[in-house]
Protein backbone atom coordinates (compact mmCIF):
# COMPACT_ATOMS: atom_id res chain seq x y z
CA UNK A 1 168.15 152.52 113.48
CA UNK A 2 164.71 150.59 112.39
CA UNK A 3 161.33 150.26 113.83
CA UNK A 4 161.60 147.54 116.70
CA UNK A 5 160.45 144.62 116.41
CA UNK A 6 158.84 142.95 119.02
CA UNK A 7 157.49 139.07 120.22
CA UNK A 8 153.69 139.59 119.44
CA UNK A 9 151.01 138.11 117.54
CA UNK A 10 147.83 139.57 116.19
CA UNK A 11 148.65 142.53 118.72
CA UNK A 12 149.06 140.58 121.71
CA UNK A 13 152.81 139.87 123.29
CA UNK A 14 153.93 136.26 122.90
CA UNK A 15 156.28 134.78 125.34
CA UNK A 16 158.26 131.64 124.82
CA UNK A 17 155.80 130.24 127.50
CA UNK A 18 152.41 130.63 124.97
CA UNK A 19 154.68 129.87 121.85
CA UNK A 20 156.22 126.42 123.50
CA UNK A 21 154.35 125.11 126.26
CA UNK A 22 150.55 125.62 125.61
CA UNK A 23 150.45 122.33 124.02
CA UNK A 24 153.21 120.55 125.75
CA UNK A 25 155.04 117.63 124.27
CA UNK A 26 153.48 113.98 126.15
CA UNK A 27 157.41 113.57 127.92
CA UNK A 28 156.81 116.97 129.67
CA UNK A 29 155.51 117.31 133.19
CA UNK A 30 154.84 120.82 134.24
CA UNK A 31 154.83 122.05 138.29
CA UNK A 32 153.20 124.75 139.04
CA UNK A 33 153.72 126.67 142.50
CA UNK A 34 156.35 124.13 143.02
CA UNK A 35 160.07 125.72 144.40
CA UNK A 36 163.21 123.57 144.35
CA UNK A 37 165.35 124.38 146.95
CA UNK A 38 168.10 122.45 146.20
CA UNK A 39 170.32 119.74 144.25
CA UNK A 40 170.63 116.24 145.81
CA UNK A 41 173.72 114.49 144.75
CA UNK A 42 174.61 110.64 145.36
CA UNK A 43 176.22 109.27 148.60
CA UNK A 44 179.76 110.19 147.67
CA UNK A 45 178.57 113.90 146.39
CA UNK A 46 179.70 113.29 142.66
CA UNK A 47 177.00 112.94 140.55
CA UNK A 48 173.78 115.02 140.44
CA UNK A 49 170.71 112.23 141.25
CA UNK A 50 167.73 115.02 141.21
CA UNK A 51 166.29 117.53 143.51
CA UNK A 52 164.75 118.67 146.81
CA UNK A 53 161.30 120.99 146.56
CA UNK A 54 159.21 122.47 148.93
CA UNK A 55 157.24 119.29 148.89
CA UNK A 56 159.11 116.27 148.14
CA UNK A 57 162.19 114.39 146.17
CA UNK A 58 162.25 114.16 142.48
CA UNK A 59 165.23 112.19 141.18
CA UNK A 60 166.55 111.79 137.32
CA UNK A 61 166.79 109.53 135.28
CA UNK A 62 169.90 110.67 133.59
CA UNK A 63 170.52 114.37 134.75
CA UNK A 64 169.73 117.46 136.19
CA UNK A 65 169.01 120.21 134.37
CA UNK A 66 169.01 123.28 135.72
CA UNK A 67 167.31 126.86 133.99
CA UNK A 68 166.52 129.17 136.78
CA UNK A 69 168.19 132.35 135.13
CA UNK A 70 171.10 134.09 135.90
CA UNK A 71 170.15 135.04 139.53
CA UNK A 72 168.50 131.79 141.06
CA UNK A 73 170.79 129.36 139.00
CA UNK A 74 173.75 130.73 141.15
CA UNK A 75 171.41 130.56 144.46
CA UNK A 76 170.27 127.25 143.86
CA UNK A 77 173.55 125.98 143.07
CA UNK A 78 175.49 127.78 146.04
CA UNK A 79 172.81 126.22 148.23
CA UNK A 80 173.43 122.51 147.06
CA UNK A 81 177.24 123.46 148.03
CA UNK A 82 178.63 124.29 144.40
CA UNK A 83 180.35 127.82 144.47
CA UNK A 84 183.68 129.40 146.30
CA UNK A 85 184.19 127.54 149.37
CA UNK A 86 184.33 130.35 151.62
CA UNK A 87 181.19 131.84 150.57
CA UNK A 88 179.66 128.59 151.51
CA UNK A 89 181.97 128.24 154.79
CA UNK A 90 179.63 131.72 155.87
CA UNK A 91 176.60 129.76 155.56
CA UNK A 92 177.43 126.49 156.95
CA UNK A 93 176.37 124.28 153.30
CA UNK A 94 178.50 121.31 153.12
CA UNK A 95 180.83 121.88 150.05
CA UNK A 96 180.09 119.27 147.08
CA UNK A 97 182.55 121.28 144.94
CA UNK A 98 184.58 124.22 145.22
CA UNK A 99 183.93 126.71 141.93
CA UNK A 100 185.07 130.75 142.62
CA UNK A 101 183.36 131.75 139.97
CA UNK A 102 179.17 130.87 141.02
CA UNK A 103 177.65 133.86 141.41
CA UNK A 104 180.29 136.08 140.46
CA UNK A 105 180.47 138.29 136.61
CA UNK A 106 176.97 139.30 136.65
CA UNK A 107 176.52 141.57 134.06
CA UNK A 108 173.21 143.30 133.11
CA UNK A 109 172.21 146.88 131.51
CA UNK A 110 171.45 150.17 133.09
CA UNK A 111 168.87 152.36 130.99
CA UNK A 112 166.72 154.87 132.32
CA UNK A 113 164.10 157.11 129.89
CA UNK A 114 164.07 160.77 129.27
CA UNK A 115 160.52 161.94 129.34
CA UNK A 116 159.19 165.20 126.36
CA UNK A 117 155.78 166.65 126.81
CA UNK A 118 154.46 166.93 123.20
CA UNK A 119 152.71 169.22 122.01
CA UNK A 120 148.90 169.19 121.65
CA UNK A 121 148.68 168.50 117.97
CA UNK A 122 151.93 166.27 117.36
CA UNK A 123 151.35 163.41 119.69
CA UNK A 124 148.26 161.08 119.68
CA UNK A 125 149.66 157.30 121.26
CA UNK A 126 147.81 157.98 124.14
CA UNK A 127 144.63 160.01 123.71
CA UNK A 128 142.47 157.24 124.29
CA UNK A 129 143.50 157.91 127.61
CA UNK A 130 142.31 161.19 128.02
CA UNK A 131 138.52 160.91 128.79
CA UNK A 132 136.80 157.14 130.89
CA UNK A 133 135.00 157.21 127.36
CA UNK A 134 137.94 157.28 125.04
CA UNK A 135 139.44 154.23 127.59
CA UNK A 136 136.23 152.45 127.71
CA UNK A 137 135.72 152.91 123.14
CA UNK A 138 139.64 151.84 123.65
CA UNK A 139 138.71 148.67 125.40
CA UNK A 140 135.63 147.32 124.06
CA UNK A 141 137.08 147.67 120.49
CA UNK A 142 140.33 145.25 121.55
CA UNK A 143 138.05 142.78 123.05
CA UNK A 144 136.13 142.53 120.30
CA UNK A 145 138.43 143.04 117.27
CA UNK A 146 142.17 143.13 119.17
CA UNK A 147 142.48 146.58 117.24
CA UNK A 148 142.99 150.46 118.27
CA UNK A 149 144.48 152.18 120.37
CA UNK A 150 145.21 149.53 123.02
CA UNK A 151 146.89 147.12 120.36
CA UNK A 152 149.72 150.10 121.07
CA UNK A 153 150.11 149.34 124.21
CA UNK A 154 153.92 149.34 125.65
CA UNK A 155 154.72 148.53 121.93
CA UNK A 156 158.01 150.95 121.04
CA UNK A 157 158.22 152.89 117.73
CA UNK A 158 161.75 153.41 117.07
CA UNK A 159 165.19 151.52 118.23
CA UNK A 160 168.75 152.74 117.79
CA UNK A 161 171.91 151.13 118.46
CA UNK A 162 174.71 153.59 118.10
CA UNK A 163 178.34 154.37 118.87
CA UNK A 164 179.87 157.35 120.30
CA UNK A 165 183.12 159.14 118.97
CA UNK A 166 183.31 161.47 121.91
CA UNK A 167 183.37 158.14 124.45
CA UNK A 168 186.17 156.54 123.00
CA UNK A 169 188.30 160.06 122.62
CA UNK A 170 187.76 160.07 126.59
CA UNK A 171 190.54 159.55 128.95
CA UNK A 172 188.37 156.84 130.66
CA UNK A 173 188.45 155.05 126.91
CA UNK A 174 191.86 155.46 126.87
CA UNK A 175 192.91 154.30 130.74
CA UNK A 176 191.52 150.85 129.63
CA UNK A 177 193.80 148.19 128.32
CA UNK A 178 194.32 147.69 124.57
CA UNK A 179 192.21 144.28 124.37
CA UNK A 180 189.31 146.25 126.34
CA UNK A 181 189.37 148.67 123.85
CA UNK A 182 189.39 146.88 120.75
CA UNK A 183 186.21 144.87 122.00
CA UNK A 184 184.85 148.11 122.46
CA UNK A 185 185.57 149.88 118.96
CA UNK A 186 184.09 146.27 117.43
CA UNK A 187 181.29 146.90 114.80
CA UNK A 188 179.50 145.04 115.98
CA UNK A 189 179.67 146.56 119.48
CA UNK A 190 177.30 150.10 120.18
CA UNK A 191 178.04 152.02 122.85
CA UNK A 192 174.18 152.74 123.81
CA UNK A 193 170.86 151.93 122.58
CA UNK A 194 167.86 154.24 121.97
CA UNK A 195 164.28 153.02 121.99
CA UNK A 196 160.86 155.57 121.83
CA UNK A 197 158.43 154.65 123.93
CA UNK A 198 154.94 156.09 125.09
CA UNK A 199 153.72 153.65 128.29
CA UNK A 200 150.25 153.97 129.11
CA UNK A 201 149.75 157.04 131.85
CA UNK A 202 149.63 155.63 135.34
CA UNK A 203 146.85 157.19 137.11
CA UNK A 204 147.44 158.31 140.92
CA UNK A 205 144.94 155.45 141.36
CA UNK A 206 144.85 151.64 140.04
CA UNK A 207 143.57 150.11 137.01
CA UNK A 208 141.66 146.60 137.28
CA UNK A 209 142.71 143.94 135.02
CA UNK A 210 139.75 145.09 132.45
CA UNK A 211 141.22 148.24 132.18
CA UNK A 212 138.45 150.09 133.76
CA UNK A 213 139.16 152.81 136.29
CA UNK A 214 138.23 152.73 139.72
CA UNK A 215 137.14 155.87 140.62
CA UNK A 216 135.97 158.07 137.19
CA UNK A 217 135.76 161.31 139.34
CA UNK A 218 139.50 161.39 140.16
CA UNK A 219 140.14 160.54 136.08
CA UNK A 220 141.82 164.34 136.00
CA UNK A 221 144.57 163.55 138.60
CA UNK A 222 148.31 163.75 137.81
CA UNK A 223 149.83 160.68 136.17
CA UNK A 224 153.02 159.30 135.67
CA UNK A 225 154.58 157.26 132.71
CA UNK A 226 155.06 153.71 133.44
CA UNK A 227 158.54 153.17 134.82
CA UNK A 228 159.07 156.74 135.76
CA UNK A 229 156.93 157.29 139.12
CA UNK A 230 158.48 160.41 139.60
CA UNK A 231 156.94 162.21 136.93
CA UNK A 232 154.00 164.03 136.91
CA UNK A 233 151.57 165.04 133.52
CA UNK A 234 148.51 166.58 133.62
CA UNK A 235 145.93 164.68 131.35
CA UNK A 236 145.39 165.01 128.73
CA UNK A 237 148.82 165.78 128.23
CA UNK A 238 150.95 164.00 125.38
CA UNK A 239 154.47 162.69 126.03
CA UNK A 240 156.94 160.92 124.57
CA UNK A 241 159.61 158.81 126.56
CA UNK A 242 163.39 157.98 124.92
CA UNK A 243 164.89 154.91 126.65
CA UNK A 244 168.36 154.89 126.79
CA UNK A 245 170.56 151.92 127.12
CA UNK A 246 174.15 151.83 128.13
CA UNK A 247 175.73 149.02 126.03
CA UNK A 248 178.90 149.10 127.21
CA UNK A 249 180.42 148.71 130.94
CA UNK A 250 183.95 147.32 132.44
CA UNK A 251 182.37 146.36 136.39
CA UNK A 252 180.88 143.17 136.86
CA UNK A 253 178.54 142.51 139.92
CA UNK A 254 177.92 139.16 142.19
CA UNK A 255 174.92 137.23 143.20
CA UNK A 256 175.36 135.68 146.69
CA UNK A 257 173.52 134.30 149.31
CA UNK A 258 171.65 136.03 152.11
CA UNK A 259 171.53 132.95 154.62
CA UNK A 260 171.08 128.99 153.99
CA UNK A 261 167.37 129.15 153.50
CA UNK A 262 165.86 128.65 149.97
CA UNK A 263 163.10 130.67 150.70
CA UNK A 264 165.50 134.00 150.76
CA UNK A 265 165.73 135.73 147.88
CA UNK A 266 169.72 135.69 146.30
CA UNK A 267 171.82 139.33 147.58
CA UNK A 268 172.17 140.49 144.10
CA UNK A 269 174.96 143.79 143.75
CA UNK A 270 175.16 144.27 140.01
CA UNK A 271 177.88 147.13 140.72
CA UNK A 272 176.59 149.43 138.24
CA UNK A 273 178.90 152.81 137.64
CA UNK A 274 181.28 151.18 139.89
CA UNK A 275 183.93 151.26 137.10
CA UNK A 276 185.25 155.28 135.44
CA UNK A 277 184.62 153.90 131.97
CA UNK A 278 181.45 152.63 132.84
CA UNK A 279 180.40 155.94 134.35
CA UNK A 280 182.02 158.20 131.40
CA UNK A 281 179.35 155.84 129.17
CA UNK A 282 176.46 156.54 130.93
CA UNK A 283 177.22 160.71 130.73
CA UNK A 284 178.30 160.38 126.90
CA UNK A 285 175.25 158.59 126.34
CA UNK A 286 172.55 160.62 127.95
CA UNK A 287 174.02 163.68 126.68
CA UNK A 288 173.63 162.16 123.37
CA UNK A 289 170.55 161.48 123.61
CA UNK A 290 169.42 164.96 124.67
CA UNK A 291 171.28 166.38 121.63
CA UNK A 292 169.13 164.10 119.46
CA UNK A 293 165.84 165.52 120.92
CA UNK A 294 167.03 169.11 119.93
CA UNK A 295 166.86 167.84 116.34
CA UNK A 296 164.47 170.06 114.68
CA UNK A 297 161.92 167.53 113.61
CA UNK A 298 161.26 166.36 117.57
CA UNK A 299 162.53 169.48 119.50
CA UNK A 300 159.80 171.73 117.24
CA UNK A 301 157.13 169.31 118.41
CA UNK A 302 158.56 169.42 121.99
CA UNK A 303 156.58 171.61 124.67
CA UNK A 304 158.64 171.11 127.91
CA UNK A 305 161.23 168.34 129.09
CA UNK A 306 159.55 166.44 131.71
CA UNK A 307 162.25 164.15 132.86
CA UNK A 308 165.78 165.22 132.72
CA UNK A 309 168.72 166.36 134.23
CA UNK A 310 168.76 169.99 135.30
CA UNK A 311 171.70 170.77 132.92
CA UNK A 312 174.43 168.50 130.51
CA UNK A 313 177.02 168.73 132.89
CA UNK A 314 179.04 165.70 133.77
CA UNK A 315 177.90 166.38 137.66
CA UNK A 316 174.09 166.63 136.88
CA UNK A 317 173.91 163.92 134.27
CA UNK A 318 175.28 161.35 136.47
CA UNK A 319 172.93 162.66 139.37
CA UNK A 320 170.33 162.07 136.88
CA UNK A 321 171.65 158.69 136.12
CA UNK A 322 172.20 157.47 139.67
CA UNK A 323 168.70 158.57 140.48
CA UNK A 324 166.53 157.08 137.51
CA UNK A 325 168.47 154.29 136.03
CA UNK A 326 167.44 150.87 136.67
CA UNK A 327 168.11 147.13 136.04
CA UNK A 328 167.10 146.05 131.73
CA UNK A 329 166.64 142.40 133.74
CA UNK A 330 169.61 141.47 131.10
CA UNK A 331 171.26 139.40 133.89
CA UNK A 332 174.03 137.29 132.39
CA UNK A 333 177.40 135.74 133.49
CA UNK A 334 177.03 134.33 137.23
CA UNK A 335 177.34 130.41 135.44
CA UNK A 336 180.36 131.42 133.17
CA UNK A 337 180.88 128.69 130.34
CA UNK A 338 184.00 129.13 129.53
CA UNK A 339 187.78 127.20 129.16
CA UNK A 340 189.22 124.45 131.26
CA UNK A 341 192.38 126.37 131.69
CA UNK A 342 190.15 129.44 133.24
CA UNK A 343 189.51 129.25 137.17
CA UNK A 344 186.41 131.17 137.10
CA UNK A 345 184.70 128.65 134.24
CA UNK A 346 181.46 127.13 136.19
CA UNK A 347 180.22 125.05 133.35
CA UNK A 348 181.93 123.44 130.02
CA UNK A 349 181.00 124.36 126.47
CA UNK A 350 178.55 121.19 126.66
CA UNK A 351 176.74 123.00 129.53
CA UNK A 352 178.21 120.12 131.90
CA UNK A 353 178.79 121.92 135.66
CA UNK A 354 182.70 121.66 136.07
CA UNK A 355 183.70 118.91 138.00
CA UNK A 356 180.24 117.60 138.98
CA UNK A 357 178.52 114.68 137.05
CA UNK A 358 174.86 114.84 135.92
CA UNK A 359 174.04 118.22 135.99
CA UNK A 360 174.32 120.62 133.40
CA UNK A 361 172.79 124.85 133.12
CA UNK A 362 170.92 126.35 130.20
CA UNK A 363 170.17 129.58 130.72
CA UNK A 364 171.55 133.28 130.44
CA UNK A 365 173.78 132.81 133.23
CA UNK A 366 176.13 130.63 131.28
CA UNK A 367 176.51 133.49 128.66
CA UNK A 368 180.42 134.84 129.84
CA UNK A 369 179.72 138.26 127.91
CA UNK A 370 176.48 140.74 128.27
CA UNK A 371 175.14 140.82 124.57
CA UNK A 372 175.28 144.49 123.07
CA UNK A 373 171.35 143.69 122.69
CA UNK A 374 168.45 142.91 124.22
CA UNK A 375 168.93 139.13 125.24
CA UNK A 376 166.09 137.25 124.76
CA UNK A 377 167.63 136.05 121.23
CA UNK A 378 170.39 134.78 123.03
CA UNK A 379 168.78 133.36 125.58
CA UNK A 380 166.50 131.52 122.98
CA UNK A 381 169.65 130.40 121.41
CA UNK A 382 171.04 129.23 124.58
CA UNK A 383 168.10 127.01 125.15
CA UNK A 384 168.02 125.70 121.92
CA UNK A 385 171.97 124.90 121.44
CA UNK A 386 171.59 123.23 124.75
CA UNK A 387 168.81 121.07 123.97
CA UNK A 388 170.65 120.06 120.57
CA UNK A 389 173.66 118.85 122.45
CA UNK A 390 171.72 117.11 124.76
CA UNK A 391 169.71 114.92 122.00
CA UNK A 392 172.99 114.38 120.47
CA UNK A 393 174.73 112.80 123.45
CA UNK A 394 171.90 110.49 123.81
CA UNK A 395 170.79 109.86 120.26
């Protein structure tokens, strides 16, 4: 448990995008609004030789590279005919190379937040949001000296990554396989993450980009935490939100296609709570959570439960689950690197794409495992293991 750190600078989030590519190295050629739609390969369908966009042929001078994450790296390559043949045999794309395992182990986290109206005097994150003069005092002083209030915005206070005793007593724990198991009693291995959050109030009506409100008159209407449009708070209301995580799951989902035309988006099924263990996990851990929040030092501050199941039974926590949770956009798995001797490998530990020449992916869907984490470390890693490799080979 620690206070979380986030990517930001001088209150203002930085992406890998602002930290990299403001100032692009003089090799690097940037398209904008520019979608490739698929890989073209050389006359006998070996070798990778560049690739098709919306507007016109770009071919390499070495390779292909491909980092379109860990749902359109499996689309784009199932639509240049790399993936199980009879997924592509649906569509009518011309195999190039038959690999089972495009598109399939997607893995990705379910987390949903359990909303606490504070009390009056315990809770302050958002009171510049309780008058169009507070906002506007709010604004002015981040434009001018990127401080107050606002520099708080979406920035979490607290993060937790824990393990549960009761899960792995359960007979769902139990059912699985020894190696399962021991991956799951690893140290190194929580069983659900906790993160406190207070998002900015969603008003029933929309905020411009300057963060002035439309319509000042209607300032008093209900609004609802971001992420959680069910919810309801009267301003000036206080809240606090508890994101929780489920670390651990046994399903695996599958990205296919929808039809043979790039401008579809991928049929993505990430088969969450498919598996018993997976469900069991997602009970222990809300339950959990809710025990924490009866602590005296947050339950005394504590004036209602706004979001919540009804009771901690089994049957209404996993109502409450199935209802709220939603994607962590942790998407992993659906370009497993893994061993030669392994059918479902899709790419080498070189990032080459089995059995296809000049074309390698870097990106998260290479990653065989989800990370007990947020990913963006890993994915950083990816990119930057990958790109060693690469000025190795050719060094």
């Amino acid at each position: 448990m620690a206070v979380c750190q986030v990517s930001a600078l001088k209150g203002s989030r930085t992406t890998a995008s602002k930290a990299l590519l403001v100032e692009p190295p003089v090799n690097l050629s940037i398209m904008t609004n520019t979608v490739v739609e698929k890989i073209l390969f050389d006359a006998q369908g070996q070798k990778a030789v560049g690739v098709q966009t919306s507007t016109s042929k770009i071919y390499a001078t070495r390779e292909v590279i491909l980092s379109a994450g860990a749902l359109d790296s499996p689309k784009l390559l199932l639509l240049s005919g790399i993936g199980p043949r009879d997924d592509l045999k649906q569509h009518a794309i011309p195999l190039i190379r038959h690999l089972p395992g495009i598109g399939k182990n997607l893995h990705d986290h379910l987390w949903l937040e359990l909303v606490t109206v504070q009390k009056a005097d315990h809770h302050h994150r958002t009171s510049y949001i309780n008058t169009p003069a507070a906002l506007e005092e709010a604004r002015v002083e981040w434009m001018q000296k990127e401080k107050g209030p606002l520099a708080d915005y979406f920035l979490p206070q607290m993060i937790a990554y824990l393990k549960s005793d009761e899960l792995v007593k359960s007979e769902e724990f139990l059912n699985l396989e020894e190696p399962t198991q021991m991956f799951h009693l690893a140290e190194t291995r929580p069983h659900y993450e906790l993160i406190s959050v207070s998002h900015p109030l969603n008003p029933k009506f929309k905020f411009e980009h300057s963060l002035k409100i439309h319509d000042y008159a209607s300032f008093e209407a209900e609004y609802s935490p971001q992420h959680i449009p069910s919810i309801s708070i009267r301003a000036p209301e206080k809240y606090l939100a508890t994101a929780v995580a489920f670390m651990s799951r046994e399903a695996s989902g599958e990205v296919t296609l929808q039809s043979s035309s790039p401008g579809d988006p991928p049929k993505t099924d990430p088969k969450f709570l498919d598996h018993p263990f997976d469900r069991r996990a997602a009970i222990d851990s809300v339950r959990r959570a809710l025990d924490f929040l009866d602590t005296p030092g947050l339950a005394e501050s504590r004036e209602r439960i706004g979001s919540g199941p009804i009771d901690r039974t089994d049957e209404e926590i996993l109502k409450f689950v199935q209802a709220t949770g939603i994607s962590m956009w942790h998407m992993c798995g659906t370009v497993k690197m893994g061993k030669p001797t392994d059918s479902s490998t899709c790419v080498d530990n070189n990032f080459h794409v089995v059995g296809v020449e000049g074309l390698r992916v870097a990106d998260m869907s290479v990653a065989p495992l989800l990370p007990s984490a947020h990913t963006q470390a890993v994915a950083y890693l990816v990119g930057a293991v990958a790109a060693d490799k690469i000025v190795a080979e050719y060094s």
